[in-house]
C-alpha atoms as a PDB file:
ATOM      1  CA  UNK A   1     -39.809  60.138 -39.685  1.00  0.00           C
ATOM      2  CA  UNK A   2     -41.683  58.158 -42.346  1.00  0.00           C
ATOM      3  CA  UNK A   3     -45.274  58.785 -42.969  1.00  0.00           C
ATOM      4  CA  UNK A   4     -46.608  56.177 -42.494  1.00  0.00           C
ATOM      5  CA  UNK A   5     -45.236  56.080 -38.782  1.00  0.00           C
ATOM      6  CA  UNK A   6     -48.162  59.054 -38.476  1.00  0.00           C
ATOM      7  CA  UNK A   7     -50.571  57.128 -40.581  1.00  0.00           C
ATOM      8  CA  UNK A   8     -50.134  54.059 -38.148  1.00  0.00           C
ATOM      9  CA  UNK A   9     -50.597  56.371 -35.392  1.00  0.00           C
ATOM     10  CA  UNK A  10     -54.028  58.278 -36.103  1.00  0.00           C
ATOM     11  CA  UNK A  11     -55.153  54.828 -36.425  1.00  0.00           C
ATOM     12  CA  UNK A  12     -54.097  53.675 -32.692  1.00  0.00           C
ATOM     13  CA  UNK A  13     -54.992  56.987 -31.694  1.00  0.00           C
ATOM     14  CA  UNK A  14     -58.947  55.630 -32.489  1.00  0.00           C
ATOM     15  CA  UNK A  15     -58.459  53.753 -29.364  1.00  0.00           C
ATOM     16  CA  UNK A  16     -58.614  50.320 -28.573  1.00  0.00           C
ATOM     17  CA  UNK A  17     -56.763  47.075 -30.322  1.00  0.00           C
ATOM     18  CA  UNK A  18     -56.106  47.471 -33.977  1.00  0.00           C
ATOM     19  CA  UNK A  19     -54.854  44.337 -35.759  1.00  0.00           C
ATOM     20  CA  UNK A  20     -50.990  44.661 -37.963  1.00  0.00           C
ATOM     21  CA  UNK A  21     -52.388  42.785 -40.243  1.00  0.00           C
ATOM     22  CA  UNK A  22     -56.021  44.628 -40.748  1.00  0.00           C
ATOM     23  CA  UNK A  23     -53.924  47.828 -40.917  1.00  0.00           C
ATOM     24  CA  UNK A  24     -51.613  46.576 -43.610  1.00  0.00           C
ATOM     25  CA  UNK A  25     -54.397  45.525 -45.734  1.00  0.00           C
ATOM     26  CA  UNK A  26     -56.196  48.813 -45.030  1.00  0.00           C
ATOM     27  CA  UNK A  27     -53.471  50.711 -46.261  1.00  0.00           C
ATOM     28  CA  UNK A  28     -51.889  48.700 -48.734  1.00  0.00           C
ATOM     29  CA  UNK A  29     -48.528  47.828 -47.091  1.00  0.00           C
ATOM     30  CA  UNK A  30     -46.906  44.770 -45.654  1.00  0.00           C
ATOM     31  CA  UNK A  31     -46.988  43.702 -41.900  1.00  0.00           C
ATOM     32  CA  UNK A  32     -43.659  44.317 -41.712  1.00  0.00           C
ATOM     33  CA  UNK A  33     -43.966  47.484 -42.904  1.00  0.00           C
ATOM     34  CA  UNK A  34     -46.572  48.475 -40.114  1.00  0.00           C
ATOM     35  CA  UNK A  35     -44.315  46.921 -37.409  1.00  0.00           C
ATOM     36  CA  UNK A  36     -41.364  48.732 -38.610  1.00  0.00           C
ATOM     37  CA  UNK A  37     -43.485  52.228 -38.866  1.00  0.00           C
ATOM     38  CA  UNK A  38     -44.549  50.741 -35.096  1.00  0.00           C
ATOM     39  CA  UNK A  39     -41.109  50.262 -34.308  1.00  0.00           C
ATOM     40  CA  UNK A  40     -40.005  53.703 -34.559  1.00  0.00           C
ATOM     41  CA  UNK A  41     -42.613  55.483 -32.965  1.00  0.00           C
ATOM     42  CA  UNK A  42     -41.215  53.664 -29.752  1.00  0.00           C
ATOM     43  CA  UNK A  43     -37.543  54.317 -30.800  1.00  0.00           C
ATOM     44  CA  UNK A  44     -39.009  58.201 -31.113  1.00  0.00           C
ATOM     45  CA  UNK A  45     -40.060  58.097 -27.126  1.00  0.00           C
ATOM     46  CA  UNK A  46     -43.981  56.812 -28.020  1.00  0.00           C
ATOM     47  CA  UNK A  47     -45.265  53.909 -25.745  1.00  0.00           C
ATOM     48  CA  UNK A  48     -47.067  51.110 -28.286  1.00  0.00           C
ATOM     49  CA  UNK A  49     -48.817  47.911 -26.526  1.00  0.00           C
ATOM     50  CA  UNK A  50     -48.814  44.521 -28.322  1.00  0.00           C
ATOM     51  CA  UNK A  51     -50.948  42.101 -27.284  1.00  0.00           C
ATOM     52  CA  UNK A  52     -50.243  38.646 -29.502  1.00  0.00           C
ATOM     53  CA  UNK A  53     -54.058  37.913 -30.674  1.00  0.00           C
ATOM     54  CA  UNK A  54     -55.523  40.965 -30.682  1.00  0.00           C
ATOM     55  CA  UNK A  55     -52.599  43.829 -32.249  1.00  0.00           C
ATOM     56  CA  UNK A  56     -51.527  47.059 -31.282  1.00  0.00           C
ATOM     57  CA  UNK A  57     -52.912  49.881 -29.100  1.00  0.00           C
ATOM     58  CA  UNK A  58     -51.250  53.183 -27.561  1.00  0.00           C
ATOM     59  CA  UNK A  59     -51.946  53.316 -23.538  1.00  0.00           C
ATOM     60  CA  UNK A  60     -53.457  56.601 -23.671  1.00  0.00           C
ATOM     61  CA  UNK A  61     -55.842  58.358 -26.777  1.00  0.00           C
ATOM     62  CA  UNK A  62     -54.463  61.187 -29.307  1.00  0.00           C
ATOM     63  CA  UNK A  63     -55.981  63.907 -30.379  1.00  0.00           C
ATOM     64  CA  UNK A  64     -54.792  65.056 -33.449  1.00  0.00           C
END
């Protein structure tokens, strides 16, 4: 898996909403490149809510 499909997720894991595009910027990658890391963490089994507005948020906190 790529890493920044972990890096994605340790942010989520935080808890609440967390914006695509404040992530990208954060971490110095595209949008698309945050959706796609998004994308397979759900194709690998992991449940990701997107709420249009506010971002992305997993339904339960990880602790890493």
């Amino acid at each position: 898996m790529n890493p920044l499909v972990f890096t994605v997720l340790r942010r989520l894991s935080a808890g609440g909403f967390h914006s695509g595009e404040a992530m990208a910027r954060d971490l110095g990658v595209s949008r698309g490149s945050v959706w796609n890391a998004l994308h397979a963490a759900e194709q690998a089994g992991l449940q990701v809510f997107k709420l249009r507005g506010r971002g992305y948020c997993l339904p339960d906190p990880v602790d890493w």
